[in-house]
C-alpha atoms as a PDB file:
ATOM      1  CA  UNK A   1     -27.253 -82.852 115.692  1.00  0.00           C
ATOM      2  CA  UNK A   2     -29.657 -80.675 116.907  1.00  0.00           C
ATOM      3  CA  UNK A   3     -32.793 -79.818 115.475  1.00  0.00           C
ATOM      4  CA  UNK A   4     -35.055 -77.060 116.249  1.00  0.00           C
ATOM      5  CA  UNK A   5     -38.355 -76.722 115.294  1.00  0.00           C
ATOM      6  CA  UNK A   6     -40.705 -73.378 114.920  1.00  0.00           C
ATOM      7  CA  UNK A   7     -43.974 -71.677 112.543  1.00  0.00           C
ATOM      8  CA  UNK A   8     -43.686 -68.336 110.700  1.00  0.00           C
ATOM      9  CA  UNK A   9     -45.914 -67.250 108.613  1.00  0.00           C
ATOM     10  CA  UNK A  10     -48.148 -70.740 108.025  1.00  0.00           C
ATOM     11  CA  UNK A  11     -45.048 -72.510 107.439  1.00  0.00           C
ATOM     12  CA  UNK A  12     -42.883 -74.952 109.399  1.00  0.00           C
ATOM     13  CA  UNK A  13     -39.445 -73.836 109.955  1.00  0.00           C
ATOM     14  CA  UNK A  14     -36.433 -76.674 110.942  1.00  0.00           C
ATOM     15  CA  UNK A  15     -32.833 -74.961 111.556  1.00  0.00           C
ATOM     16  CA  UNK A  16     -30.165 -77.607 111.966  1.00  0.00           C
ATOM     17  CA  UNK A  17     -26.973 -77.810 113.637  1.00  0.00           C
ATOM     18  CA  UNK A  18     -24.371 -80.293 113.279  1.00  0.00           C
ATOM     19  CA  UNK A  19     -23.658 -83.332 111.102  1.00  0.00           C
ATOM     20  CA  UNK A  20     -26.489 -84.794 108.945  1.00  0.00           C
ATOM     21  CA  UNK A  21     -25.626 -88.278 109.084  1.00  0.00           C
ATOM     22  CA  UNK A  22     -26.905 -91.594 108.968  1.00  0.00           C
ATOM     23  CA  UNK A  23     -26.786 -91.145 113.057  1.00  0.00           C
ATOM     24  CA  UNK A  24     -28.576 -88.237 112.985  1.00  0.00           C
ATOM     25  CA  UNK A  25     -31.213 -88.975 109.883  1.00  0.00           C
ATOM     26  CA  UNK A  26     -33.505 -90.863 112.145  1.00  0.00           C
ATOM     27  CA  UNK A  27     -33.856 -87.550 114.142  1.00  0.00           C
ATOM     28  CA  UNK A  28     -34.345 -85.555 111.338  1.00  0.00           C
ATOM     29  CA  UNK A  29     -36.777 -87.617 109.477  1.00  0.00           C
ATOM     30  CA  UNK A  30     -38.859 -88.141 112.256  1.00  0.00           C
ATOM     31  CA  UNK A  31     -39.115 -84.319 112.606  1.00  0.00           C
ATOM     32  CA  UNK A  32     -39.861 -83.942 108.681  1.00  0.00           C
ATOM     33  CA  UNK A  33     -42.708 -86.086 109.101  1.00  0.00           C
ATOM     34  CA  UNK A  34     -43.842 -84.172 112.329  1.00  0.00           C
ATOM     35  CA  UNK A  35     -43.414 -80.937 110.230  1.00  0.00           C
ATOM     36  CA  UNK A  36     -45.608 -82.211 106.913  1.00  0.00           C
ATOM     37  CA  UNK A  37     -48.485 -83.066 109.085  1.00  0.00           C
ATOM     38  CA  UNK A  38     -48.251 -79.546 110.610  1.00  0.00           C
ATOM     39  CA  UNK A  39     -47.949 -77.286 107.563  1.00  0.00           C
ATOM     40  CA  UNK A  40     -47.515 -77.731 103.496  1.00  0.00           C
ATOM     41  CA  UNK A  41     -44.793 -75.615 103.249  1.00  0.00           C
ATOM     42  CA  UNK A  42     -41.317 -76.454 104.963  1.00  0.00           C
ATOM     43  CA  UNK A  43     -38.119 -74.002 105.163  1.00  0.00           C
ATOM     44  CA  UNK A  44     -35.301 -76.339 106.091  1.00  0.00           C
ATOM     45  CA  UNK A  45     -32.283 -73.782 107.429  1.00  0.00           C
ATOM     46  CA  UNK A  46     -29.151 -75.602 107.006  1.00  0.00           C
ATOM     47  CA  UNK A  47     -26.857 -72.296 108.148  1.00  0.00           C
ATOM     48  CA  UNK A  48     -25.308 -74.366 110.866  1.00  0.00           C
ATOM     49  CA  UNK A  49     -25.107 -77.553 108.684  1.00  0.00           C
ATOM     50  CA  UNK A  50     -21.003 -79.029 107.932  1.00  0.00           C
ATOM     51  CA  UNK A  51     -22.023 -82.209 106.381  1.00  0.00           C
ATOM     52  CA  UNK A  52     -24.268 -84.309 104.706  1.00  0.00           C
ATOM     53  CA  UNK A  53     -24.964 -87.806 104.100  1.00  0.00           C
ATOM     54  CA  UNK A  54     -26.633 -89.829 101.666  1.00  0.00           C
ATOM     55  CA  UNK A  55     -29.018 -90.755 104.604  1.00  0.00           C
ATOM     56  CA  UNK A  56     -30.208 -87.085 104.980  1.00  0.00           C
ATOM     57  CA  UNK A  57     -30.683 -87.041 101.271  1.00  0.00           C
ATOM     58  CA  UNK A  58     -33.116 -89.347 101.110  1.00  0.00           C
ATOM     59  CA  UNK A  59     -34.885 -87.908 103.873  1.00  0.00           C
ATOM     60  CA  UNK A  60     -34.637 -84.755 101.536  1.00  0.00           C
ATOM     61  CA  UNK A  61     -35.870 -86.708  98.414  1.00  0.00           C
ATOM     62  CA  UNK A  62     -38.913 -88.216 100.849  1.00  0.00           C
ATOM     63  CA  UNK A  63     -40.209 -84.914 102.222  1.00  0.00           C
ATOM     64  CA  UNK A  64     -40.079 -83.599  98.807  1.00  0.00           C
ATOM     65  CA  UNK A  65     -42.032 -85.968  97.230  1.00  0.00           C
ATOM     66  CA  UNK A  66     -44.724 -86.027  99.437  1.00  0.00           C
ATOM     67  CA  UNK A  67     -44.802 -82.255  99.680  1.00  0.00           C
ATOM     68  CA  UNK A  68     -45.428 -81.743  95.624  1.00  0.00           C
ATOM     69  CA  UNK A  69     -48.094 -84.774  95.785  1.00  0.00           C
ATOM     70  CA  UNK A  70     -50.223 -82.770  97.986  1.00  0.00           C
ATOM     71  CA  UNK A  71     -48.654 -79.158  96.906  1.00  0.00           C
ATOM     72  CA  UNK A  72     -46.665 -78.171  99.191  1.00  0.00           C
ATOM     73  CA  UNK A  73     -43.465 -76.799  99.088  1.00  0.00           C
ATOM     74  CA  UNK A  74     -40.002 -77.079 100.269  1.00  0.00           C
ATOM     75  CA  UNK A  75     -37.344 -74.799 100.687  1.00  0.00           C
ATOM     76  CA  UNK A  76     -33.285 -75.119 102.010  1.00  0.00           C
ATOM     77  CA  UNK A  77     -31.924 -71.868 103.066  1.00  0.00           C
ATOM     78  CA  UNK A  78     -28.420 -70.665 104.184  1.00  0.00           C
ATOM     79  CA  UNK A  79     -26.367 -74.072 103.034  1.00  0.00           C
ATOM     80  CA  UNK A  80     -23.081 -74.650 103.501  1.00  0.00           C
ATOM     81  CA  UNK A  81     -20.662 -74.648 100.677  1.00  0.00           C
ATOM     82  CA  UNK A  82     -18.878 -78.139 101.468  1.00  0.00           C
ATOM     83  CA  UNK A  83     -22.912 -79.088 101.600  1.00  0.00           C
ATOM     84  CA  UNK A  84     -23.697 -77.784  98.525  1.00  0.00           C
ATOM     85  CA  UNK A  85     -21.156 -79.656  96.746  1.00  0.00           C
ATOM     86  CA  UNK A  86     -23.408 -82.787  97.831  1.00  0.00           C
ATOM     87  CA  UNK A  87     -26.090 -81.348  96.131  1.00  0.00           C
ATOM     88  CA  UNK A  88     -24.279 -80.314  92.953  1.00  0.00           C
ATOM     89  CA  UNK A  89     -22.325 -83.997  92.728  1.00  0.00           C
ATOM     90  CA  UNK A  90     -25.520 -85.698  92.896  1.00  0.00           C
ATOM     91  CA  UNK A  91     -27.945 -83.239  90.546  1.00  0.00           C
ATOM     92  CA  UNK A  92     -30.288 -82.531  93.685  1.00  0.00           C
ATOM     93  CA  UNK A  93     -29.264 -78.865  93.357  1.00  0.00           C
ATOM     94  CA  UNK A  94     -31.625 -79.116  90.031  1.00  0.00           C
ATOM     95  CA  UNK A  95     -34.253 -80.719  91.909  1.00  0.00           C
ATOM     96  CA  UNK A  96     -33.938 -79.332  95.078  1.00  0.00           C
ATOM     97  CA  UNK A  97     -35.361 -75.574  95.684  1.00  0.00           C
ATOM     98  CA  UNK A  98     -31.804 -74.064  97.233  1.00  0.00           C
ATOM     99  CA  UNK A  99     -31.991 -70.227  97.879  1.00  0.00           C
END
């Protein structure tokens, strides 16, 4: 997976690339964490995304919690239909904010 980091506009901007899984969802937590002490508002771009693991969903779940505690915001953008379906099989398209 690769992971790219950047700022616009205040807030901290991950695109991924690749497979979210629990091989990758050390990589990507560790750059969630980066990103929340950086910014309180995260736009995760999952364009480039094909799959998704239960691992990156709790990374998901994790950022999100501690982002509302202190109110902050997250955001997915641009996912993947075979990701979505994750999302929508496990109700986090309800919790999640998906644009």
């Amino acid at each position: 997976m690769e992971i790219v980091k950047s700022l616009s506009e205040g807030k901290v901007v991950i695109s991924l690339n690749g497979k979210l899984s629990a091989a990758t969802a050390g990589e990507f937590n560790a750059a969630v964490e980066d990103a929340l002490g950086e910014s309180g508002a995260l736009v995760l771009d999952f364009k480039d995304v094909d799959y998704m693991a239960s691992a990156g969903l709790r990374v998901l779940v994790a950022a999100q919690k501690k982002l509302y505690a202190s109110g902050g915001s997250m955001v997915l953008l641009n996912v993947r239909k075979e990701v979505m379906e994750v999302f929508e099989v496990t109700g986090l398209d309800e919790v999640l904010d998906i644009r």
